[in-house]
C-alpha atoms as a PDB file:
ATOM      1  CA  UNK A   1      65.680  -9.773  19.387  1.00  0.00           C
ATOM      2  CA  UNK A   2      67.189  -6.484  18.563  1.00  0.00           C
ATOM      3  CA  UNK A   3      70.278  -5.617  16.198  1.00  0.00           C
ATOM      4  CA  UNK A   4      71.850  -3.293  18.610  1.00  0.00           C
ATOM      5  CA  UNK A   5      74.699  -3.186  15.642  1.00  0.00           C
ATOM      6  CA  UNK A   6      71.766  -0.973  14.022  1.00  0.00           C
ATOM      7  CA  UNK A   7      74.116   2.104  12.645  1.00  0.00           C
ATOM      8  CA  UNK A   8      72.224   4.775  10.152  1.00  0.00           C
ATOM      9  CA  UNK A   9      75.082   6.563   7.932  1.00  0.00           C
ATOM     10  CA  UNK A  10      74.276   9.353   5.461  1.00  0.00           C
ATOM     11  CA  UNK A  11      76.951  11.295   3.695  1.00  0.00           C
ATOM     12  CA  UNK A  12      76.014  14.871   2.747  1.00  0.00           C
ATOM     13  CA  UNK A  13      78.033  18.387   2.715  1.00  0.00           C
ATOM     14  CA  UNK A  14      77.527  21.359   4.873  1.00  0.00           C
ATOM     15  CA  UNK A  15      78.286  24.665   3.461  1.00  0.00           C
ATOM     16  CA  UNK A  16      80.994  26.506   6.594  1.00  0.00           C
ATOM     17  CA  UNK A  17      79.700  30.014   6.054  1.00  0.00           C
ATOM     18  CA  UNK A  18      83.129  32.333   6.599  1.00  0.00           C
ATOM     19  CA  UNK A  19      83.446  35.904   6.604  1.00  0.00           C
ATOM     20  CA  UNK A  20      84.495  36.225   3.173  1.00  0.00           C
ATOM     21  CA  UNK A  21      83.385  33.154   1.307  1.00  0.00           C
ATOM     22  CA  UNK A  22      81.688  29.688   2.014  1.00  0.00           C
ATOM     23  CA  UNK A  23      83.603  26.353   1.785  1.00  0.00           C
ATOM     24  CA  UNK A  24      81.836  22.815   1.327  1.00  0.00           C
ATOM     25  CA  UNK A  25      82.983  20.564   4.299  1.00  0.00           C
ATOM     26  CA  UNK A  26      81.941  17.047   3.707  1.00  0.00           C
ATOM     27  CA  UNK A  27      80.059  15.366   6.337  1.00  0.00           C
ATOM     28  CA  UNK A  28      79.091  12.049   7.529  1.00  0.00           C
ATOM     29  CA  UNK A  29      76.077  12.295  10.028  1.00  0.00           C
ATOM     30  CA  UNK A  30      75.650   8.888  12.072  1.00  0.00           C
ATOM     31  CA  UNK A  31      73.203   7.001  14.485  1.00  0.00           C
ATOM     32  CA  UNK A  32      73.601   4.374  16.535  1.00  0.00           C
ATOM     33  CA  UNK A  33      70.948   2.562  18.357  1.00  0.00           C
ATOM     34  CA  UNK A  34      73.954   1.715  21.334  1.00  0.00           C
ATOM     35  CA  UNK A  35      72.823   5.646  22.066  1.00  0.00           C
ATOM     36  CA  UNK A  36      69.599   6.303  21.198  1.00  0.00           C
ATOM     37  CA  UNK A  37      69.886   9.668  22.323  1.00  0.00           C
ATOM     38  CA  UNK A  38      72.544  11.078  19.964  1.00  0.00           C
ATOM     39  CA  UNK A  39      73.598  12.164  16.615  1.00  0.00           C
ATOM     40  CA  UNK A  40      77.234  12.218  15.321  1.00  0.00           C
ATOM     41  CA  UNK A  41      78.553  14.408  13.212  1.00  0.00           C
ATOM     42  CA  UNK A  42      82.145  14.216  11.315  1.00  0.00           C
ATOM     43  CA  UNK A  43      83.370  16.942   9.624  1.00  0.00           C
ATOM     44  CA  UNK A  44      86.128  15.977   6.861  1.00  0.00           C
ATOM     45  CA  UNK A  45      88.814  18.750   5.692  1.00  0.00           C
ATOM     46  CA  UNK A  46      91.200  17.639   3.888  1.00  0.00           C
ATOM     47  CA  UNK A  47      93.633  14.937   4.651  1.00  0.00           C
ATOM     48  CA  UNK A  48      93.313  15.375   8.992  1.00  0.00           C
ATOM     49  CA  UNK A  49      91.391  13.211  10.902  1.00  0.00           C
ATOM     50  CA  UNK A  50      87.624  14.168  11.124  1.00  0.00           C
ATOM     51  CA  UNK A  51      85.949  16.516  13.534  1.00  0.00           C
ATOM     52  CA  UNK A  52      83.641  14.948  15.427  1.00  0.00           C
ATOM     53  CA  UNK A  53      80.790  16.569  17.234  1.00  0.00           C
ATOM     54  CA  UNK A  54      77.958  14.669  18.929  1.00  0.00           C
ATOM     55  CA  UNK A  55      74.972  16.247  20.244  1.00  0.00           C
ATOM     56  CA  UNK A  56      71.217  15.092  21.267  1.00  0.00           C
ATOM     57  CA  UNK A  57      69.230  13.797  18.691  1.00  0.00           C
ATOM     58  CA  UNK A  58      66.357  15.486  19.544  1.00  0.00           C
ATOM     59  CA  UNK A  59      67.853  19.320  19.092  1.00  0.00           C
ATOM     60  CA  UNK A  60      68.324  18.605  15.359  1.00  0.00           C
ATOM     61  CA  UNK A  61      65.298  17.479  15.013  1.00  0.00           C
ATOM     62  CA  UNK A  62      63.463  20.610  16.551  1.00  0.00           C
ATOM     63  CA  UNK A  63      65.967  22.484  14.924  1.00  0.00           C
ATOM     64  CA  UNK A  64      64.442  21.667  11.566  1.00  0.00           C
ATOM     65  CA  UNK A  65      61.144  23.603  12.639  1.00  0.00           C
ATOM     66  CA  UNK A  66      62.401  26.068  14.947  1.00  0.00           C
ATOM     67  CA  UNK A  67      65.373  27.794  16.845  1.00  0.00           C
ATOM     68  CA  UNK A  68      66.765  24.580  19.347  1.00  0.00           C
ATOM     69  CA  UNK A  69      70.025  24.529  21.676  1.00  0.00           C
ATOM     70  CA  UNK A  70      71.425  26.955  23.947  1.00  0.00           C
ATOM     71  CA  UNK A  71      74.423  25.681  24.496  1.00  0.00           C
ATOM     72  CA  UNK A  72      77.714  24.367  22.120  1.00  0.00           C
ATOM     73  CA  UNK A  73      75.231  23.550  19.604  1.00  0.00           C
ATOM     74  CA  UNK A  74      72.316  25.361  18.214  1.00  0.00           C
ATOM     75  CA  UNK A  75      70.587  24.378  14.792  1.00  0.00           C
ATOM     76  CA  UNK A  76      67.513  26.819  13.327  1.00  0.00           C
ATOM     77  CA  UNK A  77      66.138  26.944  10.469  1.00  0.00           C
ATOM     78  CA  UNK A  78      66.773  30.116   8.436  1.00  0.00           C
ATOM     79  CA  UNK A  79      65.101  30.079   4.631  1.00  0.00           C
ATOM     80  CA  UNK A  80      63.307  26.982   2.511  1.00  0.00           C
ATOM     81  CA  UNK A  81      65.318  24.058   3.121  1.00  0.00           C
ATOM     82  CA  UNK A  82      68.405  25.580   4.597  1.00  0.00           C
ATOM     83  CA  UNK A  83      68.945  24.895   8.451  1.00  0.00           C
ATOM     84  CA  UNK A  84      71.845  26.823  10.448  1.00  0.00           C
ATOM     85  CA  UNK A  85      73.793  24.839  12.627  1.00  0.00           C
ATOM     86  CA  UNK A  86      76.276  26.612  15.211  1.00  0.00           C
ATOM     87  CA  UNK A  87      78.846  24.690  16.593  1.00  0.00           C
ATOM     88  CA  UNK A  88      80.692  26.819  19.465  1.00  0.00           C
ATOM     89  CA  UNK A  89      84.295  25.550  21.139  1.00  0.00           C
ATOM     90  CA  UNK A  90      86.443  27.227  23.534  1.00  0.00           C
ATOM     91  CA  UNK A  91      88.994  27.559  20.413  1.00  0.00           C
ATOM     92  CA  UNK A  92      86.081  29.480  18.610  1.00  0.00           C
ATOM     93  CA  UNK A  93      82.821  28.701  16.213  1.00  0.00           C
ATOM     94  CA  UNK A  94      81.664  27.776  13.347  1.00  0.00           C
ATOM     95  CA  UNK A  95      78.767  28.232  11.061  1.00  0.00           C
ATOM     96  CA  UNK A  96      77.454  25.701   8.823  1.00  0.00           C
ATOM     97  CA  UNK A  97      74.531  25.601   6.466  1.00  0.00           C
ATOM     98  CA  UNK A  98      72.548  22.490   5.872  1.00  0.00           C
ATOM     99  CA  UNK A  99      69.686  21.249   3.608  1.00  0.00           C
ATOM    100  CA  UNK A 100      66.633  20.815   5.888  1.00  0.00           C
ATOM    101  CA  UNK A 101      65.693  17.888   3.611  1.00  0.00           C
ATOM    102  CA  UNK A 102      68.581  15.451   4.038  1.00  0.00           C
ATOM    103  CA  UNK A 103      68.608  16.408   7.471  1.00  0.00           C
ATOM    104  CA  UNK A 104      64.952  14.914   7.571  1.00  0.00           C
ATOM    105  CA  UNK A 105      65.760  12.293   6.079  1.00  0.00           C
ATOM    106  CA  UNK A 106      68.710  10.933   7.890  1.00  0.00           C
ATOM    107  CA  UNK A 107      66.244  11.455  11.141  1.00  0.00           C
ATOM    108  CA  UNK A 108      63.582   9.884   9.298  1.00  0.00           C
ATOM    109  CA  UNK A 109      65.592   6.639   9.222  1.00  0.00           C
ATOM    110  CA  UNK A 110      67.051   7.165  12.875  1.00  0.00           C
ATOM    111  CA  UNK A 111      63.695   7.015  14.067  1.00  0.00           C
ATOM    112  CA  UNK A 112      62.688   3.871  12.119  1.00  0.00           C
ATOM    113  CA  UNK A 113      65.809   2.334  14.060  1.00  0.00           C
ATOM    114  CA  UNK A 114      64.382   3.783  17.161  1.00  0.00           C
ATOM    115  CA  UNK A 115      61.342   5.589  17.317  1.00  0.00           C
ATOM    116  CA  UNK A 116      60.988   9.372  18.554  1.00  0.00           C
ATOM    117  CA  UNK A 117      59.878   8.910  22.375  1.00  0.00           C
ATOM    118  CA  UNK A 118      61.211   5.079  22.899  1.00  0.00           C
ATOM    119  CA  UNK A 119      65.089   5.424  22.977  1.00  0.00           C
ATOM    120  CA  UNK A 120      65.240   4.538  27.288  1.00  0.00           C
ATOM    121  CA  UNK A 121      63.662   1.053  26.210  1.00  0.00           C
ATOM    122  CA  UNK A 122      67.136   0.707  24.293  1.00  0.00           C
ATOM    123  CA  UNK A 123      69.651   1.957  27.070  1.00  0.00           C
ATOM    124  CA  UNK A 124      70.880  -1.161  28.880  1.00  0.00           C
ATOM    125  CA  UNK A 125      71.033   0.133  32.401  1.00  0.00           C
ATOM    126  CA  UNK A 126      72.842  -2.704  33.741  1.00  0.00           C
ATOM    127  CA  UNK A 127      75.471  -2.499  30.827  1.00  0.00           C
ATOM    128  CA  UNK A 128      76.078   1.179  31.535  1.00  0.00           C
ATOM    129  CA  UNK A 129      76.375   0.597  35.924  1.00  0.00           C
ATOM    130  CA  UNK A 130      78.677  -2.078  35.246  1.00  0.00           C
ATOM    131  CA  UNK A 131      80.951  -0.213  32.723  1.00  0.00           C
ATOM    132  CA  UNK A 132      80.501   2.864  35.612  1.00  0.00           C
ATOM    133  CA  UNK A 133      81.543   0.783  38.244  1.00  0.00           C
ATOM    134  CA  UNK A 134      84.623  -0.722  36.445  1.00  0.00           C
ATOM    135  CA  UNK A 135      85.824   2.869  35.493  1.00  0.00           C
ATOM    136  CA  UNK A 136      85.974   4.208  39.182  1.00  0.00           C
ATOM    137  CA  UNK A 137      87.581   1.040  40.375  1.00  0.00           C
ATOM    138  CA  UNK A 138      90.496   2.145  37.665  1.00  0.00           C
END
């Protein structure tokens, strides 16, 4: 039977990358095997509630190797073990440095949750049509 409780939490700090200086944001990077597709990403500043972004699993793990994402979020590599990650809003954007390593790391044990390539045999279609259904009968 499978532990579909199955969350992967790593803790780490991304450097924001301002004009005039860099600031360390701490930032807790989860995975949940309820959506095998996804990462989520908090970013903590100060005493506010988190920022949360969430965004496809599988664009930060290409975007430890090479450019990936065209759209709100783009990660890329840009020296030895420093990724880029670009997170773009209609209230602006923000630039973040990351350490490649921990990044591969935290997907390392996302994908021993759920392996790359097998995350539809975790999706409970029936689940998700029935929580569909009840939302447009609101």
């Amino acid at each position: 039977m499978r532990d579909v409780t199955n969350i992967i939490c790593k803790q780490t700090v991304f450097e924001l990358i301002a004009p005039d200086s860099t600031v360390s944001v701490n930032v807790e990077l989860a995975y949940s095997v309820k959506d095998p597709f996804a990462v989520e990403a908090s970013f903590r500043t100060g005493n506010a509630q988190p920022v949360v972004w969430v965004f496809a699993r599988e664009l930060l793990a290409d975007g430890l190797s090479e450019a990936s994402g065209d759209g709100d979020v783009t990660v890329a590599p840009i020296e030895r073990d420093q990724v880029e990650l670009v997170l773009t809003s209609p209230s602006g954007h923000a630039r973040f440095h990351a350490s490649a390593s921990v990044l591969s790391d935290f997907l390392e044990h996302t994908y021993a949750a759920v392996p790359q390539g097998g995350e539809y045999s975790w999706l409970d279609f029936d689940a998700a049509l029935t929580d569909l259904l009840e939302k447009t009968m609101d």
